[in-house]
PDB file of N, CA and C in Angstrom:
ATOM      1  N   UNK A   1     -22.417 -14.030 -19.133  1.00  0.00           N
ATOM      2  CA  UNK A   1     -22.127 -12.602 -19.225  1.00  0.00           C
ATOM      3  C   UNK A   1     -22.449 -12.095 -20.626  1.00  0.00           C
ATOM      4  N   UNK A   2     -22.730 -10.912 -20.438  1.00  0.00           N
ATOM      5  CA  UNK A   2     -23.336 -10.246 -21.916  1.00  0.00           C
ATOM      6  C   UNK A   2     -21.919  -9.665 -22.343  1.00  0.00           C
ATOM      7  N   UNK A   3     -21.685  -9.189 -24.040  1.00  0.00           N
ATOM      8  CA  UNK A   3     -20.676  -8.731 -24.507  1.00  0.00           C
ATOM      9  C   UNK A   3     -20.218  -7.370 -23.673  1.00  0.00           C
ATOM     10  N   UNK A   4     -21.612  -6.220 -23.755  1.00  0.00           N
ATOM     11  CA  UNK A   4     -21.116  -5.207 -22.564  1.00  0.00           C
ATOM     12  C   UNK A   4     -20.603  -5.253 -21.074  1.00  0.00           C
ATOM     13  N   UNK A   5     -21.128  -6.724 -20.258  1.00  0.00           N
ATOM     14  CA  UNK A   5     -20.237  -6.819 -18.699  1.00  0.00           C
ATOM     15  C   UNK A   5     -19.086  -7.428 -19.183  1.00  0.00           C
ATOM     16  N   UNK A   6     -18.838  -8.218 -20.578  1.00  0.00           N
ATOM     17  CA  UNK A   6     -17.661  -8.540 -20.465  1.00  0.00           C
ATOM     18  C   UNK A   6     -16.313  -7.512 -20.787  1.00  0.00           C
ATOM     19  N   UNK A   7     -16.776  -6.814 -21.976  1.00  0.00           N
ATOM     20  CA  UNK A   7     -15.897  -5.077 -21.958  1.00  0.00           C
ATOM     21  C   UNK A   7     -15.769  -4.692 -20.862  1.00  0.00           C
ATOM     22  N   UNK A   8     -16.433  -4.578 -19.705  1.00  0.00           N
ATOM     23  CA  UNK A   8     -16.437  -3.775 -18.846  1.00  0.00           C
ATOM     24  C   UNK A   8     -15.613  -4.309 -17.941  1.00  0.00           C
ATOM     25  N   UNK A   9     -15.585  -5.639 -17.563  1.00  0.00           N
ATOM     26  CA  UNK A   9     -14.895  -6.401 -16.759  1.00  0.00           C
ATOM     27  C   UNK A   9     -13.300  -6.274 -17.220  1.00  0.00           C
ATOM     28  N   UNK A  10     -13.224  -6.700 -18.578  1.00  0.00           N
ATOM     29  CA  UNK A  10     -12.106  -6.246 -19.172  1.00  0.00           C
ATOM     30  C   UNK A  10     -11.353  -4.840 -18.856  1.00  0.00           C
ATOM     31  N   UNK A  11     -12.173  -3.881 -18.907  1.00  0.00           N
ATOM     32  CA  UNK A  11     -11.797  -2.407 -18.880  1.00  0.00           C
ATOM     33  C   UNK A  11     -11.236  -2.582 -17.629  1.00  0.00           C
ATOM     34  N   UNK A  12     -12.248  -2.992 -16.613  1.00  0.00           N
ATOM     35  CA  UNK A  12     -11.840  -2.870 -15.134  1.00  0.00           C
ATOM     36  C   UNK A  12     -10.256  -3.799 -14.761  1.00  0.00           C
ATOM     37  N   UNK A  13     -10.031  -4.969 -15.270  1.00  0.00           N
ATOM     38  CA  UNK A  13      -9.087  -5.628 -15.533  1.00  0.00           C
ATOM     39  C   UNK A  13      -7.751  -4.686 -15.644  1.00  0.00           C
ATOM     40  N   UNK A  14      -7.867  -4.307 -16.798  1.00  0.00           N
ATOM     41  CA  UNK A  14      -6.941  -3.135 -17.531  1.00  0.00           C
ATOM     42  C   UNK A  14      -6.446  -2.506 -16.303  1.00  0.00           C
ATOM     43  N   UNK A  15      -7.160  -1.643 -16.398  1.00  0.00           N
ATOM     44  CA  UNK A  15      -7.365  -0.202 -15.243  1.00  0.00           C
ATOM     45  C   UNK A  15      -6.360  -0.552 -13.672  1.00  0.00           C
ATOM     46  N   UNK A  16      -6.943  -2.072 -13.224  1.00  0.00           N
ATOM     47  CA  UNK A  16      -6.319  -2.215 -11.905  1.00  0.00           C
ATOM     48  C   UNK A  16      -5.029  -2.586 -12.279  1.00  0.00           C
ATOM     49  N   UNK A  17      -4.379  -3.288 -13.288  1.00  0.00           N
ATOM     50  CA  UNK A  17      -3.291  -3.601 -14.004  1.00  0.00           C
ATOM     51  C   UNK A  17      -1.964  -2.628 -14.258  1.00  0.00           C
ATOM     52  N   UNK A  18      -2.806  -1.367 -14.839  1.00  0.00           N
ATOM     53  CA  UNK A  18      -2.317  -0.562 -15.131  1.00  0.00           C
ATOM     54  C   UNK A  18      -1.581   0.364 -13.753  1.00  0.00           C
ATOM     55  N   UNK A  19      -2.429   0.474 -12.829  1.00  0.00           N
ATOM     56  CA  UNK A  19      -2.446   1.364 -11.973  1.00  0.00           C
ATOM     57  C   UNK A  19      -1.776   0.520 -10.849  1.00  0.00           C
ATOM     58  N   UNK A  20      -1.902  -0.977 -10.457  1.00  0.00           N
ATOM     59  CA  UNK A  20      -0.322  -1.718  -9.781  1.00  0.00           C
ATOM     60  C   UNK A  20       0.899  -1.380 -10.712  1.00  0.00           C
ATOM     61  N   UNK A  21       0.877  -1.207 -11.797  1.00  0.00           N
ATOM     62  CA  UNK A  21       2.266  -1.308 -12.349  1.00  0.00           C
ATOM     63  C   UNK A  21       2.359  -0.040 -12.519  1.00  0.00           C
ATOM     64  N   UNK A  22       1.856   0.751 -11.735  1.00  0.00           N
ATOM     65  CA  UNK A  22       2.360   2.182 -12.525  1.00  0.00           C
ATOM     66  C   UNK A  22       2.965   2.617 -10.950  1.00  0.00           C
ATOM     67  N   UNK A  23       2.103   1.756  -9.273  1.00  0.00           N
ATOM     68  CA  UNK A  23       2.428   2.323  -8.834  1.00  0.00           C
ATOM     69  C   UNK A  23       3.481   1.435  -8.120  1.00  0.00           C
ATOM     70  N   UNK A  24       4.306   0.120  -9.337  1.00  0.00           N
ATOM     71  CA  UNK A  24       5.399  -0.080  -8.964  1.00  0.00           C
ATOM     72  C   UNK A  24       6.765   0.841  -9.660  1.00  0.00           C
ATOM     73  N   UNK A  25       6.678   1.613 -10.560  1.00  0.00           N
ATOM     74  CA  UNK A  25       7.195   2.531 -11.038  1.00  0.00           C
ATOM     75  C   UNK A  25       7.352   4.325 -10.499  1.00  0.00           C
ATOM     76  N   UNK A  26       6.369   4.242  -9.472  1.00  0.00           N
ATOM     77  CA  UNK A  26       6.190   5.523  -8.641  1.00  0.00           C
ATOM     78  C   UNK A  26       7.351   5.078  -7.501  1.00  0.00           C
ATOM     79  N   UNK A  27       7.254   3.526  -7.259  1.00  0.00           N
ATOM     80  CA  UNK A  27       8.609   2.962  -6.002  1.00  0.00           C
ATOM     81  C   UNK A  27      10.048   3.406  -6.432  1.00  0.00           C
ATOM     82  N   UNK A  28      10.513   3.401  -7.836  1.00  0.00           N
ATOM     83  CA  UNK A  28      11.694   3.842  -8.120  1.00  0.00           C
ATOM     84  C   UNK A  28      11.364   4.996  -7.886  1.00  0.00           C
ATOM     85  N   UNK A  29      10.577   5.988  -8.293  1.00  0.00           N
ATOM     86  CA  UNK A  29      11.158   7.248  -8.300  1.00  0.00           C
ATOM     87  C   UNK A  29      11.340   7.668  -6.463  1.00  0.00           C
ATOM     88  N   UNK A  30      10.219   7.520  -5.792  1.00  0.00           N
ATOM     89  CA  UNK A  30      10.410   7.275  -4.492  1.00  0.00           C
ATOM     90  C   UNK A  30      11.528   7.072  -3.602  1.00  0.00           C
ATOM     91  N   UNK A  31      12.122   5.811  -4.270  1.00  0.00           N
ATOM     92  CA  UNK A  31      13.281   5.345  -3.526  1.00  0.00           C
ATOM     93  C   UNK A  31      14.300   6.275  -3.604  1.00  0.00           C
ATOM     94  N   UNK A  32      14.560   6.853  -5.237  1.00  0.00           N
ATOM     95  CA  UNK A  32      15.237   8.131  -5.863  1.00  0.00           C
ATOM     96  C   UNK A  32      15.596   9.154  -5.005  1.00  0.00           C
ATOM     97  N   UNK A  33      14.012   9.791  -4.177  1.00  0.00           N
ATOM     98  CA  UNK A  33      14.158  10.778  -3.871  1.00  0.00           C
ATOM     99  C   UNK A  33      14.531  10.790  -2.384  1.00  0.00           C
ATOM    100  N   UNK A  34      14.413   9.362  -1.765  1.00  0.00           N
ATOM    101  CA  UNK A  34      14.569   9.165  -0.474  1.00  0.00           C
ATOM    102  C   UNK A  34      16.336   9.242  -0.397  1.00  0.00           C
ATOM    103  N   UNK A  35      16.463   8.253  -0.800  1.00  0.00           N
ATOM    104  CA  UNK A  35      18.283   8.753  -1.642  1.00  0.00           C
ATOM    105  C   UNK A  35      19.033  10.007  -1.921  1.00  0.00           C
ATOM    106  N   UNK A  36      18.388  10.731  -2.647  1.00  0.00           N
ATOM    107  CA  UNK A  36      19.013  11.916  -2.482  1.00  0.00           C
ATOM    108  C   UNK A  36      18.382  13.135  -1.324  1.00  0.00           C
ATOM    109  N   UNK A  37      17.487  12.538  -0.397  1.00  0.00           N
ATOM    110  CA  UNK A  37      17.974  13.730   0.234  1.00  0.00           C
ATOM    111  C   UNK A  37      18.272  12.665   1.633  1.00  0.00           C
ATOM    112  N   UNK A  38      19.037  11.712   1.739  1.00  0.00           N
ATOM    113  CA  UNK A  38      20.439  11.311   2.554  1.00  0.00           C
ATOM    114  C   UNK A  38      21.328  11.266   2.088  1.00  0.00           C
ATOM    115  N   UNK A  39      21.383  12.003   1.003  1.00  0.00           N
ATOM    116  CA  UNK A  39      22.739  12.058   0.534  1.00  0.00           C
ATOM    117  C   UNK A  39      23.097  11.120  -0.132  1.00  0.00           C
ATOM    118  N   UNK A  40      22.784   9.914  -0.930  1.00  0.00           N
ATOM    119  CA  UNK A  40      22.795   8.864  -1.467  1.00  0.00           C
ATOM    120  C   UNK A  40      23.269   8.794  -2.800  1.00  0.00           C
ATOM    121  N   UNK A  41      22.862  10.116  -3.133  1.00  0.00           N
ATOM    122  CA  UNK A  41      22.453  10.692  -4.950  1.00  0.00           C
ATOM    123  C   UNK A  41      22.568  11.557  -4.690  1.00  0.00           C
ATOM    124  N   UNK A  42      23.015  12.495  -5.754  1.00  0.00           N
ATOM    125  CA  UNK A  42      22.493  13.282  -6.394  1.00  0.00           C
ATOM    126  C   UNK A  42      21.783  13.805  -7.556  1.00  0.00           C
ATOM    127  N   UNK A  43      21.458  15.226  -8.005  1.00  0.00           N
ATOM    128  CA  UNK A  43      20.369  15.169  -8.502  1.00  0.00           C
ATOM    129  C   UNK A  43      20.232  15.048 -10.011  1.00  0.00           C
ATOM    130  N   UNK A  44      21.672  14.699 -10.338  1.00  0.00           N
ATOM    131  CA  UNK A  44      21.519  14.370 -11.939  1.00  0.00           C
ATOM    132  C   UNK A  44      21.112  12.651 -11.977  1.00  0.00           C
ATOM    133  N   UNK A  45      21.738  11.880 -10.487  1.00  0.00           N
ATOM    134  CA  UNK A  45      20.977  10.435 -10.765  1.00  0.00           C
ATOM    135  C   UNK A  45      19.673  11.009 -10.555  1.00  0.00           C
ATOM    136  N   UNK A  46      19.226  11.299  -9.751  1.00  0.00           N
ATOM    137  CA  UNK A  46      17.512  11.511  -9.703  1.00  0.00           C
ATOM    138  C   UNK A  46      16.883  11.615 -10.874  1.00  0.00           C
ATOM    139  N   UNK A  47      17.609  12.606 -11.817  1.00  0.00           N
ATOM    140  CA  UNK A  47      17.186  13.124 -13.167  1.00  0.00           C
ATOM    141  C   UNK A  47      16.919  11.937 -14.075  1.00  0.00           C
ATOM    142  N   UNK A  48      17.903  11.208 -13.949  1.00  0.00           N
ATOM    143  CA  UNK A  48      18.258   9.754 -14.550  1.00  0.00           C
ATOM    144  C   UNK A  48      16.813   8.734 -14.247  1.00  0.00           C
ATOM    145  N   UNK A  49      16.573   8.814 -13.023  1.00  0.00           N
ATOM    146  CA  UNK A  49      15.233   8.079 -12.551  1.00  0.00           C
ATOM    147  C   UNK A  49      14.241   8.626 -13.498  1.00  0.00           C
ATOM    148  N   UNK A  50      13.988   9.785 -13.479  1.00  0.00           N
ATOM    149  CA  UNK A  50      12.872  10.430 -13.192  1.00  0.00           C
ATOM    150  C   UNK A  50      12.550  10.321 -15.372  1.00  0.00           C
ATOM    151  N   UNK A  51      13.855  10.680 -15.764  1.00  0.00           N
ATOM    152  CA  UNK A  51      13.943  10.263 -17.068  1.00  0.00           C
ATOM    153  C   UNK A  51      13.526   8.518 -17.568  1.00  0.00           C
ATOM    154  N   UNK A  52      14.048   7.878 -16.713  1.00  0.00           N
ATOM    155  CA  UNK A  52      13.584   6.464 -16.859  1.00  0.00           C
ATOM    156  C   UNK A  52      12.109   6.189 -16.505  1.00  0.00           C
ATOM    157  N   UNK A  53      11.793   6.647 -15.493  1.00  0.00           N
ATOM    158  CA  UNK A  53      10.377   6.821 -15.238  1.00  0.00           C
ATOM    159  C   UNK A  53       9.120   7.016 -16.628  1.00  0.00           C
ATOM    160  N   UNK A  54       9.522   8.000 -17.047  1.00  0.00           N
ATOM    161  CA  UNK A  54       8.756   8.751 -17.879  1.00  0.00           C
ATOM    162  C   UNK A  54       8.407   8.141 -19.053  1.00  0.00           C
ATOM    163  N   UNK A  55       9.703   7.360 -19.143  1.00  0.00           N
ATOM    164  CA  UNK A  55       9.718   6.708 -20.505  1.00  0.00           C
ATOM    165  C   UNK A  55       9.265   5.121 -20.222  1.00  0.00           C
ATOM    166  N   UNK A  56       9.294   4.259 -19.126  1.00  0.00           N
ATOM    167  CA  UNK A  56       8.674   3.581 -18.460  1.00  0.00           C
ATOM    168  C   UNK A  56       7.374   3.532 -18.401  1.00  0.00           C
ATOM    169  N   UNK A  57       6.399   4.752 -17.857  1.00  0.00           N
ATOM    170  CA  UNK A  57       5.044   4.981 -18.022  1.00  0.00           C
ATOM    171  C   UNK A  57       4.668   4.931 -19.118  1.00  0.00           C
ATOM    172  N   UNK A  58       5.373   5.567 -20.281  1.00  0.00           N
ATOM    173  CA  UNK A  58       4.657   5.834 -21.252  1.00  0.00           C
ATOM    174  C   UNK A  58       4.667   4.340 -22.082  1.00  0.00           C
ATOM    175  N   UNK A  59       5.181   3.557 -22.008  1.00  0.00           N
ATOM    176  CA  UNK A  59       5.101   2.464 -22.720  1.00  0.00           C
ATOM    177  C   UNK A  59       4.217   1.459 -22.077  1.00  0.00           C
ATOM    178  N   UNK A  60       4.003   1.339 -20.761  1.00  0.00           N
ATOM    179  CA  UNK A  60       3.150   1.197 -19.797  1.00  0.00           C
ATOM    180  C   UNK A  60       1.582   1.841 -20.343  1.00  0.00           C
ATOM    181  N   UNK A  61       1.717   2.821 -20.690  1.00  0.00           N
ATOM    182  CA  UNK A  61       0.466   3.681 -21.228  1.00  0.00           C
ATOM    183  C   UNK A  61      -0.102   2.531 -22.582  1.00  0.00           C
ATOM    184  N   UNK A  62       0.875   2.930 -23.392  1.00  0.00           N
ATOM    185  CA  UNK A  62       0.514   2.397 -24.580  1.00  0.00           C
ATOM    186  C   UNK A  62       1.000   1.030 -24.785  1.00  0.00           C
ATOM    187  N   UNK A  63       0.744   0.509 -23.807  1.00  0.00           N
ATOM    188  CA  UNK A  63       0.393  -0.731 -23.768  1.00  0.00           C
ATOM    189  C   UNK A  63      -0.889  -1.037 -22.999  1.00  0.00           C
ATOM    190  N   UNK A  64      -1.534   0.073 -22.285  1.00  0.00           N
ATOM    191  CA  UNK A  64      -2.888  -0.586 -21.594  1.00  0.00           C
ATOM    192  C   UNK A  64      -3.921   0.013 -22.515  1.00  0.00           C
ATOM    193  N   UNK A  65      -3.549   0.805 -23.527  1.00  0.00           N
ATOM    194  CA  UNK A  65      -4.458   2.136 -24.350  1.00  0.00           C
ATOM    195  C   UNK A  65      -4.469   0.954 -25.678  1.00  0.00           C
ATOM    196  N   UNK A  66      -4.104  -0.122 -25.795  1.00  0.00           N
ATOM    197  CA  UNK A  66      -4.014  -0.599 -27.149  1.00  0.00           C
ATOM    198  C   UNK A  66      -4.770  -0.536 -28.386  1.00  0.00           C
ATOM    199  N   UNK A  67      -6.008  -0.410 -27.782  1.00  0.00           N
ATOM    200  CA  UNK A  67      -7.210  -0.271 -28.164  1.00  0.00           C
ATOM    201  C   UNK A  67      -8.655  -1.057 -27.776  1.00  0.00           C
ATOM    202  N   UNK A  68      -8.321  -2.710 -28.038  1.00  0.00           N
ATOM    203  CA  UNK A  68      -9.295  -3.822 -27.544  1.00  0.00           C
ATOM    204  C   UNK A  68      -9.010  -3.874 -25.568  1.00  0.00           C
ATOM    205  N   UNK A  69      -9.836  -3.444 -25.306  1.00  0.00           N
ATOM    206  CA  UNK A  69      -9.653  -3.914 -23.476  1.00  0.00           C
ATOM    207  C   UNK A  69      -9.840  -5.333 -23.117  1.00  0.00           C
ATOM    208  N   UNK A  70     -10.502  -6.058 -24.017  1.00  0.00           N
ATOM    209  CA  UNK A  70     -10.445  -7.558 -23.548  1.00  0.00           C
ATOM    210  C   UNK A  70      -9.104  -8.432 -24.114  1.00  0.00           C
ATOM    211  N   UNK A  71      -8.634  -7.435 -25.386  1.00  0.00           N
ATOM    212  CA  UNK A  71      -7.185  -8.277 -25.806  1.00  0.00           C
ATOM    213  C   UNK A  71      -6.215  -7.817 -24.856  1.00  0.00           C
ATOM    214  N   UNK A  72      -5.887  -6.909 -24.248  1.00  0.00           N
ATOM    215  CA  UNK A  72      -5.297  -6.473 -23.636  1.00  0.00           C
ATOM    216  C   UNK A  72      -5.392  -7.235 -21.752  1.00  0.00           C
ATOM    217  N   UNK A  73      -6.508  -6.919 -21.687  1.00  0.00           N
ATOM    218  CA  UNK A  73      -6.488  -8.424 -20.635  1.00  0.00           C
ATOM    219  C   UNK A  73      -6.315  -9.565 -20.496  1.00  0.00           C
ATOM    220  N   UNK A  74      -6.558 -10.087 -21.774  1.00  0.00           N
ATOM    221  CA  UNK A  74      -6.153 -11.559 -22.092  1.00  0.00           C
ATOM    222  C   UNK A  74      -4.636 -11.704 -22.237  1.00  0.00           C
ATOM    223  N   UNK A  75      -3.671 -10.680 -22.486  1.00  0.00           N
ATOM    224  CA  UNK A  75      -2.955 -10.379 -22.298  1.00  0.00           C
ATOM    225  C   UNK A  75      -1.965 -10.860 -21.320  1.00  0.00           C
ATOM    226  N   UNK A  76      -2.507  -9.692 -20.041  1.00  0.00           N
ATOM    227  CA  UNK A  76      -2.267  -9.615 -18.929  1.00  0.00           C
ATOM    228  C   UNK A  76      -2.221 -10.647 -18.403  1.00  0.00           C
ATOM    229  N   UNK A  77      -3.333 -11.883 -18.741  1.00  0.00           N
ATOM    230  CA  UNK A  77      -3.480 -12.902 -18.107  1.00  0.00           C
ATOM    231  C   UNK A  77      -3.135 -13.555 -18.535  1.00  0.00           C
ATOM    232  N   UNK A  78      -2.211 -14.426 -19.519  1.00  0.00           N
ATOM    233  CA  UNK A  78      -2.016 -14.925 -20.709  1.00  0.00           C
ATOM    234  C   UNK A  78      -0.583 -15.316 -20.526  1.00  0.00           C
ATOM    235  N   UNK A  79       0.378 -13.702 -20.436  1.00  0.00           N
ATOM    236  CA  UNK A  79       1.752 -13.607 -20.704  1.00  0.00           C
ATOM    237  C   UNK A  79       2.167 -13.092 -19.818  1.00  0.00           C
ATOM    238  N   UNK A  80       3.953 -13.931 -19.851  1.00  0.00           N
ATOM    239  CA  UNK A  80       4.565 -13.332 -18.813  1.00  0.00           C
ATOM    240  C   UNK A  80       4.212 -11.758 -18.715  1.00  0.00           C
ATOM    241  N   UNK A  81       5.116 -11.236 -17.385  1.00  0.00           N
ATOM    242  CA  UNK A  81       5.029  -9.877 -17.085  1.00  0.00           C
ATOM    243  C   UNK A  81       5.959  -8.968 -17.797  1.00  0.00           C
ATOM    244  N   UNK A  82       5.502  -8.040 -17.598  1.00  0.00           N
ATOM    245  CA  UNK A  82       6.750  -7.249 -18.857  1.00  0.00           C
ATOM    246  C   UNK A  82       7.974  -6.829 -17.279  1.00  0.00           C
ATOM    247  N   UNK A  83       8.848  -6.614 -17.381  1.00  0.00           N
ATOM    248  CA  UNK A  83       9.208  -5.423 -16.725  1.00  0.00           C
ATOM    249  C   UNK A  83       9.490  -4.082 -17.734  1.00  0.00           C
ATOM    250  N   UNK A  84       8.407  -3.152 -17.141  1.00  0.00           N
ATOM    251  CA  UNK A  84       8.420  -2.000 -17.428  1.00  0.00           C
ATOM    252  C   UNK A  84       9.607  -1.140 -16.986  1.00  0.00           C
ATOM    253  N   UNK A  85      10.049  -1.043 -15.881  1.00  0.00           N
ATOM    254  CA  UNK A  85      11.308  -0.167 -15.668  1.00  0.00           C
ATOM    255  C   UNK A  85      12.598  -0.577 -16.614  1.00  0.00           C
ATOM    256  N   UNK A  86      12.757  -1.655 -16.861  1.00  0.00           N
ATOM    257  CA  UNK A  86      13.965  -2.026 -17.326  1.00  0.00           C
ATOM    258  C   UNK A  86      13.268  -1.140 -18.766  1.00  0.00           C
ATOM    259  N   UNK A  87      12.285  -1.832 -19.550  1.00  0.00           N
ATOM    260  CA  UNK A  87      11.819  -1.137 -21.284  1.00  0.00           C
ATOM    261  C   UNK A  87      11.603   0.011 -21.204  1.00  0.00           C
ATOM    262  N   UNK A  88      11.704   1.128 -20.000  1.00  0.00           N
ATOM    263  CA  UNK A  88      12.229   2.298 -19.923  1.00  0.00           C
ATOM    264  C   UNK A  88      13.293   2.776 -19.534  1.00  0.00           C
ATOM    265  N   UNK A  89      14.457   2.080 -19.947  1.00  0.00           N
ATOM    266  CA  UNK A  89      16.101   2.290 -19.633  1.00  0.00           C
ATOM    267  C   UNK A  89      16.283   3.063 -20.601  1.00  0.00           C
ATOM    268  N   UNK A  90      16.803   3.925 -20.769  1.00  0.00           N
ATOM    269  CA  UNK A  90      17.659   4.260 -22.300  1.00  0.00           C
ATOM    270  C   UNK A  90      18.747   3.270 -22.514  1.00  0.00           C
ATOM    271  N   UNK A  91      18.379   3.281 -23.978  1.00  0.00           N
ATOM    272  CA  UNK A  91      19.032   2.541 -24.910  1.00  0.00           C
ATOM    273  C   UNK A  91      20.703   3.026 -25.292  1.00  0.00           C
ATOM    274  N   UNK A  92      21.476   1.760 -24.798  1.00  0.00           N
ATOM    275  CA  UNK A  92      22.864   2.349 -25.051  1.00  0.00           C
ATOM    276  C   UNK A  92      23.902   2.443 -26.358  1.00  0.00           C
ATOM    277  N   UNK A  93      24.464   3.406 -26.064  1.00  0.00           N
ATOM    278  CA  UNK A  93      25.164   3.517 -27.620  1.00  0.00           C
ATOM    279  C   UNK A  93      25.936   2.886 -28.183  1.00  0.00           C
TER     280      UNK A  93
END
């Protein structure tokens, strides 16, 4: 492989990585909303999700944006898994 299919492979790496774990983080909010409208929740927990969510993605983000796409895959492949929902909990006082 040349240095450019290997970036690219990398990139592509990233990308599918990113986008399973983002759309295991779309399952909480999901579940959230299935919940509150049986009555399960209400909508300040939802808020609570949707707040955890946000802050979830975004570290999720900047962790696939690192900069190098092949360090970042090597990464991926390398090291355990993060859980992202939990490193978007708020932090307690």
């Amino acid at each position: 492989m040349t240095a450019k299919s290997d970036r690219q492979a990398a990139r592509e790496a990233v990308a599918a990585f990113h986008e399973a774990q983002l759309a295991g983080l779309v399952e909480h909010v999901g579940s959230a909303v299935d919940r509150f409208r049986t009555g399960h929740m209400d909508a300040f927990d939802v808020d609570h999700v949707l707040f955890q969510y946000a802050r979830a993605a975004k570290e999720l983000w900047k962790f696939c944006n690192l900069g190098d796409p092949e360090l970042v895959a090597g990464l991926v492949r390398d090291r355990p898994p993060v859980d992202w929902w939990e490193l978007g909990a708020p932090k307690e006082r």
